[in-house]
PDB file of N, CA and C in Angstrom:
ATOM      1  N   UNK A   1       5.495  49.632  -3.135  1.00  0.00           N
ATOM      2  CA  UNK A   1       5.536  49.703  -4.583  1.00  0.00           C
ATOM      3  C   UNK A   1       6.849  50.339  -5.010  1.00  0.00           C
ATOM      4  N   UNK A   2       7.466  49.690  -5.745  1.00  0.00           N
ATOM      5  CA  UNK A   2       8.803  49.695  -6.411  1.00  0.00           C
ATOM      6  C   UNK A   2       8.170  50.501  -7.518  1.00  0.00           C
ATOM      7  N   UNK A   3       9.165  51.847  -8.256  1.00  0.00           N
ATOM      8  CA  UNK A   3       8.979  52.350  -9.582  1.00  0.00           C
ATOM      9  C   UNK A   3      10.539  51.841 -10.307  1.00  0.00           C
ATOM     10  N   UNK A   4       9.929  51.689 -11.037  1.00  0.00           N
ATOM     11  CA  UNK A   4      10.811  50.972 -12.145  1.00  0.00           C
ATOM     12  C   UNK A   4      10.627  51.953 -13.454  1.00  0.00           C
ATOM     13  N   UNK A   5      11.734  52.075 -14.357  1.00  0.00           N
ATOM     14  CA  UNK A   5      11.526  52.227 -15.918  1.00  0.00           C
ATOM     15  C   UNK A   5      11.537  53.532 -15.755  1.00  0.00           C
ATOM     16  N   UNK A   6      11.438  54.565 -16.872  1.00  0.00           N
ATOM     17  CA  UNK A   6      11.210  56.232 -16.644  1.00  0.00           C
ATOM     18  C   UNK A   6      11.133  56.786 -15.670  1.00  0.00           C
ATOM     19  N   UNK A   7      10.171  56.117 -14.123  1.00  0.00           N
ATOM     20  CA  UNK A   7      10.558  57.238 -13.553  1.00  0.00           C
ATOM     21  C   UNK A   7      11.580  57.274 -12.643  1.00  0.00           C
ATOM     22  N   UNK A   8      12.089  55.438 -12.290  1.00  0.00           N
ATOM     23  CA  UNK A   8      13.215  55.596 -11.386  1.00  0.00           C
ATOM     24  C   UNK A   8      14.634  56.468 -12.286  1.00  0.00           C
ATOM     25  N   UNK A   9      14.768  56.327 -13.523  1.00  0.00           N
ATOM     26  CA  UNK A   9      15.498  56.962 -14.462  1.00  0.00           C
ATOM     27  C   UNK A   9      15.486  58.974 -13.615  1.00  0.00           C
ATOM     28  N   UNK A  10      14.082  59.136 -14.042  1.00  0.00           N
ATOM     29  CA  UNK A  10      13.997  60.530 -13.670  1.00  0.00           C
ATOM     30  C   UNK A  10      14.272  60.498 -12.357  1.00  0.00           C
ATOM     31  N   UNK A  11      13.869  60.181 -11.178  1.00  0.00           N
ATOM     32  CA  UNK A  11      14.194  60.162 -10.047  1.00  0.00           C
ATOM     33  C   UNK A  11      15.944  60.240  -9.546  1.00  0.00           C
ATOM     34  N   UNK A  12      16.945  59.482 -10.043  1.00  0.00           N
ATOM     35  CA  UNK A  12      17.838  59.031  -9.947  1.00  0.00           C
ATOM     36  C   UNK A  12      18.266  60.466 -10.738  1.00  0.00           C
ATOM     37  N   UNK A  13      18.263  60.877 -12.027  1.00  0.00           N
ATOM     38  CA  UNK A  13      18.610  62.307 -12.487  1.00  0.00           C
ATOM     39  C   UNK A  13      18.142  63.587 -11.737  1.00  0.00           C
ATOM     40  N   UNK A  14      17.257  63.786 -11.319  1.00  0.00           N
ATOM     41  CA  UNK A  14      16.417  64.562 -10.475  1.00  0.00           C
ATOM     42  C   UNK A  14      17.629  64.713  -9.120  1.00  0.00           C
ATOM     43  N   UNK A  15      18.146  63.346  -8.582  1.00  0.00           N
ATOM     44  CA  UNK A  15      19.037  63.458  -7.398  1.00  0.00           C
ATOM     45  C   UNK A  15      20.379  63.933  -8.071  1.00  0.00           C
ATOM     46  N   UNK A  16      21.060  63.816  -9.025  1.00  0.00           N
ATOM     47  CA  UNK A  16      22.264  64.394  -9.892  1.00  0.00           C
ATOM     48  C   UNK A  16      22.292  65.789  -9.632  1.00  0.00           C
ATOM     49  N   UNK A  17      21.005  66.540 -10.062  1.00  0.00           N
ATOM     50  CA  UNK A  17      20.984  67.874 -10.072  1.00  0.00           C
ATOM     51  C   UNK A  17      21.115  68.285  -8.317  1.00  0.00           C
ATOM     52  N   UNK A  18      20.335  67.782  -7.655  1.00  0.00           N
ATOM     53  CA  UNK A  18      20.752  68.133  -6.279  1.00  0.00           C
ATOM     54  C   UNK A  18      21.763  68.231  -5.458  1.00  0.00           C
ATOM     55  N   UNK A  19      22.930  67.502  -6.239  1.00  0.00           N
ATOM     56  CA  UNK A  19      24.079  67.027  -5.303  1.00  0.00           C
ATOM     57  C   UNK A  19      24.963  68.103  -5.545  1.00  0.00           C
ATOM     58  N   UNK A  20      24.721  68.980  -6.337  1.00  0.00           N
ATOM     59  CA  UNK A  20      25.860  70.374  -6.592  1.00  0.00           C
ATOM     60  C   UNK A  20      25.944  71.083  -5.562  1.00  0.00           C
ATOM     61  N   UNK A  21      26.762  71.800  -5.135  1.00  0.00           N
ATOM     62  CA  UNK A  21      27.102  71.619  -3.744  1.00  0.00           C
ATOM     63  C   UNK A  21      26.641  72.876  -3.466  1.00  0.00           C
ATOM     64  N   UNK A  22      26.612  73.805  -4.002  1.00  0.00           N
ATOM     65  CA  UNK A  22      25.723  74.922  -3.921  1.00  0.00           C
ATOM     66  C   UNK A  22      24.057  74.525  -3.838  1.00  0.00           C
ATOM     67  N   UNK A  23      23.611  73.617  -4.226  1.00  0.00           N
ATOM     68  CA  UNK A  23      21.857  73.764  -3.850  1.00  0.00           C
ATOM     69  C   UNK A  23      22.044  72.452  -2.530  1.00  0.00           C
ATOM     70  N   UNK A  24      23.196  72.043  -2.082  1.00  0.00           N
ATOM     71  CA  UNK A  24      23.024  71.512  -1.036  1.00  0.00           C
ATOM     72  C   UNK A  24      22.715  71.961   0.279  1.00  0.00           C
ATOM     73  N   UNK A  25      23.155  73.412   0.156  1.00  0.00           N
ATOM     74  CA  UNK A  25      23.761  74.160   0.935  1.00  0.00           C
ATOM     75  C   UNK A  25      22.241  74.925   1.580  1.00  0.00           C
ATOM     76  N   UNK A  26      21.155  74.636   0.385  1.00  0.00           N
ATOM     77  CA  UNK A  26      19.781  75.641   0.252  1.00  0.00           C
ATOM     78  C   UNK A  26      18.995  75.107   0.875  1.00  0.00           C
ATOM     79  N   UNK A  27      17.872  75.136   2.110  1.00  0.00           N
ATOM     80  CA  UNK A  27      16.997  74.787   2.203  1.00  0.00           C
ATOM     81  C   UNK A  27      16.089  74.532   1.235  1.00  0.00           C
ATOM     82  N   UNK A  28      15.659  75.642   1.038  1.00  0.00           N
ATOM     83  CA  UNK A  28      14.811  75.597  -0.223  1.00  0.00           C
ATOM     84  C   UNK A  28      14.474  74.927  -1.568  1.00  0.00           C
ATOM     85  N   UNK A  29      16.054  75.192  -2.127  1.00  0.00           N
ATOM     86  CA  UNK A  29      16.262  73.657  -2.842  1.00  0.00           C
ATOM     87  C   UNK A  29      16.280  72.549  -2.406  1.00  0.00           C
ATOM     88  N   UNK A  30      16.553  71.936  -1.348  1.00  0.00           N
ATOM     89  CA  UNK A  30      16.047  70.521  -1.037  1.00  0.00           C
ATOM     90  C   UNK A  30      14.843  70.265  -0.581  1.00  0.00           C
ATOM     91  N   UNK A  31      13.976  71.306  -0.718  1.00  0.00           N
ATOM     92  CA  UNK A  31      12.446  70.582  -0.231  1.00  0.00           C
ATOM     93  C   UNK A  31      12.003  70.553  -1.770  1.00  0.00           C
ATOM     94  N   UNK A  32      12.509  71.048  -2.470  1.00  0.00           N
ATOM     95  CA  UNK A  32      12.291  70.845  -4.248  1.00  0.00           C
ATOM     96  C   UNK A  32      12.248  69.066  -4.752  1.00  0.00           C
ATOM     97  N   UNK A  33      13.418  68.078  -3.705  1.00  0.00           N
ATOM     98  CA  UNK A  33      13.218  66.861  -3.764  1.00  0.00           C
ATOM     99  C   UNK A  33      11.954  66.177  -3.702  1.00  0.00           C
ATOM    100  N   UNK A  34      11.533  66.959  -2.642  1.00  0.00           N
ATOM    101  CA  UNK A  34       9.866  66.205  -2.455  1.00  0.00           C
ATOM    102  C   UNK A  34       9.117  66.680  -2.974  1.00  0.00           C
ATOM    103  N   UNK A  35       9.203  67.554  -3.960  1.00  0.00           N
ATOM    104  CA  UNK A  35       7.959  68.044  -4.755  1.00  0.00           C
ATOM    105  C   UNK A  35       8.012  67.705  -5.723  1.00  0.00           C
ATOM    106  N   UNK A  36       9.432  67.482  -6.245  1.00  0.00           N
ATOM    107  CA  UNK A  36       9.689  66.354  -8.119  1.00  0.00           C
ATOM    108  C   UNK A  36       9.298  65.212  -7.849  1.00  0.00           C
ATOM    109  N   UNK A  37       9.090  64.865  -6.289  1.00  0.00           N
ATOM    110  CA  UNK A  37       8.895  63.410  -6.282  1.00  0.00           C
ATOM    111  C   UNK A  37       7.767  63.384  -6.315  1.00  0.00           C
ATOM    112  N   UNK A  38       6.562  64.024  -5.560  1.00  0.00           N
ATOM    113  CA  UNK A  38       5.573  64.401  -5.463  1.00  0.00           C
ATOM    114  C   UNK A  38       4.629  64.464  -7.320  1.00  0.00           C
ATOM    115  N   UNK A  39       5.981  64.895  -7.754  1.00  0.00           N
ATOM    116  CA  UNK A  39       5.328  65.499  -9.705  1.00  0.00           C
ATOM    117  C   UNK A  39       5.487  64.137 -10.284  1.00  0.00           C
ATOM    118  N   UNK A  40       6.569  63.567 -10.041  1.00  0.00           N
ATOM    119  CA  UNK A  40       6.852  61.960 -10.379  1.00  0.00           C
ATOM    120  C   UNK A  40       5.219  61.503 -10.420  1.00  0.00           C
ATOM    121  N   UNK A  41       5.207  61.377  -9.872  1.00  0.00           N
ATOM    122  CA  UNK A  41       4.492  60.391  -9.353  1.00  0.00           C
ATOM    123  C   UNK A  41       3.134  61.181 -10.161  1.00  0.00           C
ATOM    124  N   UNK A  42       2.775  61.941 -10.555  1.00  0.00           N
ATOM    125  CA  UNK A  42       1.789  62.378 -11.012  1.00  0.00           C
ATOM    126  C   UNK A  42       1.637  61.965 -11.908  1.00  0.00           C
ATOM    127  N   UNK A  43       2.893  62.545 -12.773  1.00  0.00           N
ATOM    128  CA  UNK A  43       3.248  62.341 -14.351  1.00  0.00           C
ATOM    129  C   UNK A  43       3.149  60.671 -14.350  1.00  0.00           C
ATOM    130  N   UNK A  44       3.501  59.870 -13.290  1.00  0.00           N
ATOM    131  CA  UNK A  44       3.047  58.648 -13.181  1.00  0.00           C
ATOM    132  C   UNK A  44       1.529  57.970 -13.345  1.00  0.00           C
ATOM    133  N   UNK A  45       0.940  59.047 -12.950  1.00  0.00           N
ATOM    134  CA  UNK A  45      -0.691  58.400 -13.068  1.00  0.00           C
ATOM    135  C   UNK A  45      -1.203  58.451 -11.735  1.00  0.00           C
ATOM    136  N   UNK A  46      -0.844  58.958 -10.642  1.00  0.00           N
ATOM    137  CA  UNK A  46      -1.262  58.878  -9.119  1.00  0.00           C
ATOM    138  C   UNK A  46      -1.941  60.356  -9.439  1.00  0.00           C
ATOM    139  N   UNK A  47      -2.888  60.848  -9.050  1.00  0.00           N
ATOM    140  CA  UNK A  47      -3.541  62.276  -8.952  1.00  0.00           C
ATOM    141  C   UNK A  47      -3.380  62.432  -7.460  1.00  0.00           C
ATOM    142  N   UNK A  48      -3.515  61.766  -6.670  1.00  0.00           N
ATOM    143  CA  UNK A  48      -3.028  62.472  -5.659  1.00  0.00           C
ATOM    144  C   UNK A  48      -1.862  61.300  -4.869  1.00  0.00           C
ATOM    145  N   UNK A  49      -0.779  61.731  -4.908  1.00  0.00           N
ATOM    146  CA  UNK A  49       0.042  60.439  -4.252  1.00  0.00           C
ATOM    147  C   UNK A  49       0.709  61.038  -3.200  1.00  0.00           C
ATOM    148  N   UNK A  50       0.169  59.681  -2.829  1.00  0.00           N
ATOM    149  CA  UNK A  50       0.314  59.520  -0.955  1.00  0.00           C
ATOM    150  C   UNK A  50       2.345  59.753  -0.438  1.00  0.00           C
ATOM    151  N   UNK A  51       2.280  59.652   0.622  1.00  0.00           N
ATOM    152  CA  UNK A  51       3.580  59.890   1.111  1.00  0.00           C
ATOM    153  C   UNK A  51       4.609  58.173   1.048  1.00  0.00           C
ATOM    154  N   UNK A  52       3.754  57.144   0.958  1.00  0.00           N
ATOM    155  CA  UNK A  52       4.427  56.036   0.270  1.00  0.00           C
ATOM    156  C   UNK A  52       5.049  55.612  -1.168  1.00  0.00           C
ATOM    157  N   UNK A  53       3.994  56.563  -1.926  1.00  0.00           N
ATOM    158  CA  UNK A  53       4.428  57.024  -3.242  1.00  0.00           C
ATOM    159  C   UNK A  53       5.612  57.529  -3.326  1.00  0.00           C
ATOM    160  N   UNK A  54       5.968  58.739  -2.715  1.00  0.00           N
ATOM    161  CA  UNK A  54       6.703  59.831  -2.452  1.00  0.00           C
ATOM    162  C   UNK A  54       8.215  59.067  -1.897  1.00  0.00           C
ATOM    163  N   UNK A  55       8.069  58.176  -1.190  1.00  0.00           N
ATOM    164  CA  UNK A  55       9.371  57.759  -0.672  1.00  0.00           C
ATOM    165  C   UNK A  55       9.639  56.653  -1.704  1.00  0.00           C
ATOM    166  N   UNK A  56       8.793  56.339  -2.247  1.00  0.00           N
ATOM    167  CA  UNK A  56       9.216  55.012  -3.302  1.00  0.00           C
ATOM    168  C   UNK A  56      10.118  55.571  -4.328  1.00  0.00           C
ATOM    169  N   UNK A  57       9.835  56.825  -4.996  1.00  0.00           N
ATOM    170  CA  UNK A  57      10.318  57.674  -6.231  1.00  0.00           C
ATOM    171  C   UNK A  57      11.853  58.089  -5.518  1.00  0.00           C
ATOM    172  N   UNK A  58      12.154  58.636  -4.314  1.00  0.00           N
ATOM    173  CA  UNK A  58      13.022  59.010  -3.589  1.00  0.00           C
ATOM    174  C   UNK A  58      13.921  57.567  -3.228  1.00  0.00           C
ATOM    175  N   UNK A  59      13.226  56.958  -2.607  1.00  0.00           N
ATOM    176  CA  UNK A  59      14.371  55.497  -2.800  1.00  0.00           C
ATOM    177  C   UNK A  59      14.690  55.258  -4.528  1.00  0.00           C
ATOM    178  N   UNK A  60      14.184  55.136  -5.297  1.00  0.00           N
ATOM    179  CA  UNK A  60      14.513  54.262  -6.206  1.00  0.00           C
ATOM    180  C   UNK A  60      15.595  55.287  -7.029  1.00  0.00           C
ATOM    181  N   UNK A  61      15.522  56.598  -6.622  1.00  0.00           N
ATOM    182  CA  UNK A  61      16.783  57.530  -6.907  1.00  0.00           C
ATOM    183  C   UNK A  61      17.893  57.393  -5.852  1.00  0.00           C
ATOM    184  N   UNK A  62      17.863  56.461  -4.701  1.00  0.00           N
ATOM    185  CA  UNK A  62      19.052  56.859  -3.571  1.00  0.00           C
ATOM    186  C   UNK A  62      18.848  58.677  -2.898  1.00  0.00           C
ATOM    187  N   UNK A  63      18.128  59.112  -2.672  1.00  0.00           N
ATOM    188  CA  UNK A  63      17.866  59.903  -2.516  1.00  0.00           C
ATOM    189  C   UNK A  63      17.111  59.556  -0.627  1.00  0.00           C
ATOM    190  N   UNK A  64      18.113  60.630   0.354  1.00  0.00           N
ATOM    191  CA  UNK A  64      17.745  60.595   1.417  1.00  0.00           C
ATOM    192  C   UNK A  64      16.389  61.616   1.721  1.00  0.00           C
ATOM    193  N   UNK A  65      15.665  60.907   2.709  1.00  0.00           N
ATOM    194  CA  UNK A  65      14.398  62.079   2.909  1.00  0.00           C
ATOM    195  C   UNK A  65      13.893  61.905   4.752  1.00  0.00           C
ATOM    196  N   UNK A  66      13.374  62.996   4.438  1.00  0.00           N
ATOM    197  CA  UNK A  66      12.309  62.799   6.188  1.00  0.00           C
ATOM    198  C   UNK A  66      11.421  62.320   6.195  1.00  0.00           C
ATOM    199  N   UNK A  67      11.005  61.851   6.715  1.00  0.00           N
ATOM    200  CA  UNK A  67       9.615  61.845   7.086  1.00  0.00           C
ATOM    201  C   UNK A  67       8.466  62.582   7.068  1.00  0.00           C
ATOM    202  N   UNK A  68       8.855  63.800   7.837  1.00  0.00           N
ATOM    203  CA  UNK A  68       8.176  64.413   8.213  1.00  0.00           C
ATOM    204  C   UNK A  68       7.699  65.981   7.079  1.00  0.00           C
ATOM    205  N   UNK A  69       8.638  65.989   6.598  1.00  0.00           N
ATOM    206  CA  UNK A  69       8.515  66.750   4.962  1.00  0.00           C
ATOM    207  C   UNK A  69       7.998  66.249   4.407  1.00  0.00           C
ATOM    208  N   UNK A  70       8.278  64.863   3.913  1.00  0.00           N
ATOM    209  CA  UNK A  70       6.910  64.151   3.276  1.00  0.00           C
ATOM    210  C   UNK A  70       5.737  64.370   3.881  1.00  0.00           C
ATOM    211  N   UNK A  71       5.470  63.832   4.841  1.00  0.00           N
ATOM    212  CA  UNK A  71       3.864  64.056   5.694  1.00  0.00           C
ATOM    213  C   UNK A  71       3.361  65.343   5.132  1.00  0.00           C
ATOM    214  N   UNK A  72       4.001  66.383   5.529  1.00  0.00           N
ATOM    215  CA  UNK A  72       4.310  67.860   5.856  1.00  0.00           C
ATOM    216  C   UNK A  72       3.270  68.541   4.067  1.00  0.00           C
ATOM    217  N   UNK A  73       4.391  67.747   3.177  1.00  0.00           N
ATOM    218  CA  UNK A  73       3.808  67.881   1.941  1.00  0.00           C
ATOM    219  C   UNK A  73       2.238  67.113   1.329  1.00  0.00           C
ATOM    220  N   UNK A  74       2.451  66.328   1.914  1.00  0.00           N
ATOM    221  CA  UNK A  74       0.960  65.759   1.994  1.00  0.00           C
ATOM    222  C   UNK A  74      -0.099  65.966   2.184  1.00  0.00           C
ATOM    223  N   UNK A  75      -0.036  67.060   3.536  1.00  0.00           N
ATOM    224  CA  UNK A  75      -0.292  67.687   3.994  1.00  0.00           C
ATOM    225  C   UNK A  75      -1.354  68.717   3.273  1.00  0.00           C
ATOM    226  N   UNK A  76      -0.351  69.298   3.137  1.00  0.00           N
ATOM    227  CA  UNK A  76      -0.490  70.405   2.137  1.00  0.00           C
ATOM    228  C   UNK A  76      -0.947  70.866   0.941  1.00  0.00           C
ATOM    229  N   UNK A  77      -0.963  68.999   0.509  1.00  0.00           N
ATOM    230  CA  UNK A  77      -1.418  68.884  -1.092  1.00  0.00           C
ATOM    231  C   UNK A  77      -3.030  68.687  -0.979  1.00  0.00           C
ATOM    232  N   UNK A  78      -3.045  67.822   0.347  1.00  0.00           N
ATOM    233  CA  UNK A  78      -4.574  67.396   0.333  1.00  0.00           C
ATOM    234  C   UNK A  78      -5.515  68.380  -0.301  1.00  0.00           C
ATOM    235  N   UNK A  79      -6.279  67.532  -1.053  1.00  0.00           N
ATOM    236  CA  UNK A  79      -8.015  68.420  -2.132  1.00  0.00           C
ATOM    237  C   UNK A  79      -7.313  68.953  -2.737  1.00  0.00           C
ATOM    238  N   UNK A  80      -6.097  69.377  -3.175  1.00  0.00           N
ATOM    239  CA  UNK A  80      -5.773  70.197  -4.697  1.00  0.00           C
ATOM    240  C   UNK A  80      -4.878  69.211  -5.594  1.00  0.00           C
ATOM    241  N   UNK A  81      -5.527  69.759  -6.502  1.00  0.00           N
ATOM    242  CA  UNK A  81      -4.299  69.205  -7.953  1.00  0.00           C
ATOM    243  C   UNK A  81      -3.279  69.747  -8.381  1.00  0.00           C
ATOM    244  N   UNK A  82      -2.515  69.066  -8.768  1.00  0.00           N
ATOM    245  CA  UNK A  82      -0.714  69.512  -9.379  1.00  0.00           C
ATOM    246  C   UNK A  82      -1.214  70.551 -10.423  1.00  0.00           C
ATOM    247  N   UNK A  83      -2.205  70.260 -11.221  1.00  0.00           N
ATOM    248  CA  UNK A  83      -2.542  71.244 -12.660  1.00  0.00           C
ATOM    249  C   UNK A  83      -2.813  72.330 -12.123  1.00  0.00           C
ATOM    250  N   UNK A  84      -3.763  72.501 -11.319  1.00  0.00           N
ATOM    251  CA  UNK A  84      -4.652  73.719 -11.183  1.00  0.00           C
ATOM    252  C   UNK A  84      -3.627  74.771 -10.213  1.00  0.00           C
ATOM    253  N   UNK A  85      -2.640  73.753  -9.359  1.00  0.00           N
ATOM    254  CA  UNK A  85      -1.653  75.006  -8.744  1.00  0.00           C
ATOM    255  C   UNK A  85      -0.849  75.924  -9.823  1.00  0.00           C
ATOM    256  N   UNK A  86      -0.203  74.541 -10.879  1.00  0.00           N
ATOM    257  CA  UNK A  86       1.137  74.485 -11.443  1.00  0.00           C
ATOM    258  C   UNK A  86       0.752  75.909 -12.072  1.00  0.00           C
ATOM    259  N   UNK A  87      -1.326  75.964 -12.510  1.00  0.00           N
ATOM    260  CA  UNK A  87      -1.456  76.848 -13.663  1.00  0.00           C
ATOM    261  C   UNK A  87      -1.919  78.477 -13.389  1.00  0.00           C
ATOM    262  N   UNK A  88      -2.436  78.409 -11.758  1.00  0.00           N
ATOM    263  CA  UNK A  88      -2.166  79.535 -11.068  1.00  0.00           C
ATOM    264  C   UNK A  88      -1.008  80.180 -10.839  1.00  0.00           C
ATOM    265  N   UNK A  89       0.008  79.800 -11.174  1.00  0.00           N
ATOM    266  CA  UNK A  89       1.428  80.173 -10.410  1.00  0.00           C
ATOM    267  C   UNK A  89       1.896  80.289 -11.521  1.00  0.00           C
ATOM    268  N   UNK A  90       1.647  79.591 -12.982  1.00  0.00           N
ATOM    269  CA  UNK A  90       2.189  80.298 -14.460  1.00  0.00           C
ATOM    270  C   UNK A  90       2.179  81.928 -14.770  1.00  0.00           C
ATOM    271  N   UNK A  91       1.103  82.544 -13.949  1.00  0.00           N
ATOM    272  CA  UNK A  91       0.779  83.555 -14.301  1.00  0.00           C
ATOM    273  C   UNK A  91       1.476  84.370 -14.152  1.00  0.00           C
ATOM    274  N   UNK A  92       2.057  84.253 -12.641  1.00  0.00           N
ATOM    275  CA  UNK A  92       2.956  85.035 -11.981  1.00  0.00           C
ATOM    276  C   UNK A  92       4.476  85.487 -12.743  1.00  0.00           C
ATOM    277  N   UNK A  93       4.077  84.908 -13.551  1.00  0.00           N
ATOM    278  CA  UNK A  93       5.833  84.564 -14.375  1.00  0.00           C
ATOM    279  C   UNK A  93       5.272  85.668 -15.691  1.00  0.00           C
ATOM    280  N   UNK A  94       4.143  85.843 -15.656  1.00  0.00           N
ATOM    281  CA  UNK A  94       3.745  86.932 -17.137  1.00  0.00           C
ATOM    282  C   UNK A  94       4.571  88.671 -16.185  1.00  0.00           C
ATOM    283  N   UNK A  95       4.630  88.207 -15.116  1.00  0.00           N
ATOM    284  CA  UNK A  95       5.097  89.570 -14.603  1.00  0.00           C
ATOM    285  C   UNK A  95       6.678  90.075 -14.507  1.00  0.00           C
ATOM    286  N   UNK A  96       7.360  89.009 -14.901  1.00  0.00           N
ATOM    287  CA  UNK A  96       8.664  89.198 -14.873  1.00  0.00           C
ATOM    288  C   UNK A  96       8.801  89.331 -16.527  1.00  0.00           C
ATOM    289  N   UNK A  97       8.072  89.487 -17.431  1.00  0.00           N
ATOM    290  CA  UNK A  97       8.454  89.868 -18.819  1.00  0.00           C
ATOM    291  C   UNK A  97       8.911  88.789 -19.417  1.00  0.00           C
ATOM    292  N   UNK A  98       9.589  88.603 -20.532  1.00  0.00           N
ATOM    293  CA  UNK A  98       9.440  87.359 -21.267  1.00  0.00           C
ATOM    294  C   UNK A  98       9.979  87.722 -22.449  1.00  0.00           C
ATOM    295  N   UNK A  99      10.764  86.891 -22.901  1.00  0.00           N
ATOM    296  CA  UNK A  99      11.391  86.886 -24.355  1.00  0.00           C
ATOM    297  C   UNK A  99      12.834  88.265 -24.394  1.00  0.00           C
ATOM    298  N   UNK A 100      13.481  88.028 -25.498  1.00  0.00           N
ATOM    299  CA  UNK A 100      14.217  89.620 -25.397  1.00  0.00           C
ATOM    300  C   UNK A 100      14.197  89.942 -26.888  1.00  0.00           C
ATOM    301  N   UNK A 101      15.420  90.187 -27.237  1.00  0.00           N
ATOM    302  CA  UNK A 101      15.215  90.846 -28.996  1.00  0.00           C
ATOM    303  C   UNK A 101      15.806  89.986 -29.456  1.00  0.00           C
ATOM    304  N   UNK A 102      14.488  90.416 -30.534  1.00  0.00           N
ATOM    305  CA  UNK A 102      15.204  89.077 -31.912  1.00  0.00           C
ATOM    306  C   UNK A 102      16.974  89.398 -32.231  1.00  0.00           C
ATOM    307  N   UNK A 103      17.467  88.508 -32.927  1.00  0.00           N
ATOM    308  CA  UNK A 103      18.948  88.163 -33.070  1.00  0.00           C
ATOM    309  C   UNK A 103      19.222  89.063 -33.991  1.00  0.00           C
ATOM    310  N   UNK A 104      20.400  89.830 -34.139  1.00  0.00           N
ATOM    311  CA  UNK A 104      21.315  90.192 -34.896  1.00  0.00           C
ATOM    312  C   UNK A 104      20.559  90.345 -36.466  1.00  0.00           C
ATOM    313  N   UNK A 105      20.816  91.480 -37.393  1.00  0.00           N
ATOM    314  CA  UNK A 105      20.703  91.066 -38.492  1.00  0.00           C
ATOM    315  C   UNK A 105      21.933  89.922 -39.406  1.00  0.00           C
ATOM    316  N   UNK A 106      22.263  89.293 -40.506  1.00  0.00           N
ATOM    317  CA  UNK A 106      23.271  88.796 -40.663  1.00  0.00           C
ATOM    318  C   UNK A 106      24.246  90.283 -41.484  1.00  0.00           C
ATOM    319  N   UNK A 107      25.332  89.716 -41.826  1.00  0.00           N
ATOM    320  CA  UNK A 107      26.242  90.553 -42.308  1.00  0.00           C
ATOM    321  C   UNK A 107      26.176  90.648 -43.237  1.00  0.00           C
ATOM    322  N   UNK A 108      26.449  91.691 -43.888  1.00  0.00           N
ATOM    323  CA  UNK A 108      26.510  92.330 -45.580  1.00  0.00           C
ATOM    324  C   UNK A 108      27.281  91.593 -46.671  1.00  0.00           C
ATOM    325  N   UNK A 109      27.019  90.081 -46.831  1.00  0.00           N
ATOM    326  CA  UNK A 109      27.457  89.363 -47.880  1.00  0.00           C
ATOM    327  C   UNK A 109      27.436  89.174 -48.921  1.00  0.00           C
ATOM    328  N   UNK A 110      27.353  88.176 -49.394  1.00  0.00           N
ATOM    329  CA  UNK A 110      27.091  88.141 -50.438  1.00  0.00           C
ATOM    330  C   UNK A 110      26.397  86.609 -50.638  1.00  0.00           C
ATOM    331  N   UNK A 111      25.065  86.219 -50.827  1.00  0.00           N
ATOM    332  CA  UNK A 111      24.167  85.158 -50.261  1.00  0.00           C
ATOM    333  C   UNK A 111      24.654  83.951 -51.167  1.00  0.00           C
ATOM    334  N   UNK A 112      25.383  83.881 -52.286  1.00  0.00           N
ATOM    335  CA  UNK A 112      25.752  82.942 -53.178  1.00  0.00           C
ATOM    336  C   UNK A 112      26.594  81.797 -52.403  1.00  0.00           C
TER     337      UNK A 112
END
């Protein structure tokens, strides 16, 4: 299965951001490939998509992959949903604080 339309679009942008040569350099950031592809494909309508899914979204960006990271992620995903992780792991982010101070008052003009 070929993706076509929005998401090969996103896919193909998704690989743009990767190619900076600093997150090339990251493990970490490149297993991020297979997990946008992985989200692709959600936001696609797959609830749980398979590792053929996964390389389809990744080809149709030119985007090189393993094998075995795919599997690996597959793996891993099996019996859970993208929502219910994405919304456990929101939380974690209430702990790093949030927002800063409102802006500047304006300057002593004259409003006319």
């Amino acid at each position: 299965m070929k993706y076509t339309g929005a998401v090969a679009i996103l896919a193909q942008g998704f690989h743009r951001c990767l190619c900076v040569s600093a997150v090339r350099t990251c493990p970490v950031a490149m297993a991020m490939k297979y997990m946008g592809a992985y989200l692709m494909a959600v936001l696609g309508g797959k609830e749980n998509p398979t590792a053929a899914d996964i390389k389809s979204i990744l080809e149709a960006g030119g985007i090189s992959f393993e094998d075995d990271m795919i599997q690996k992620l597959c793996e891993r995903m099996d019996g859970k949903q993208a929502h219910e992780l994405i919304s456990a792991g929101f939380g974690k982010f209430a702990a790093c604080g949030g927002g800063g101070g409102g802006g500047g008052g304006a300057g002593g003009g004259n409003a006319d």
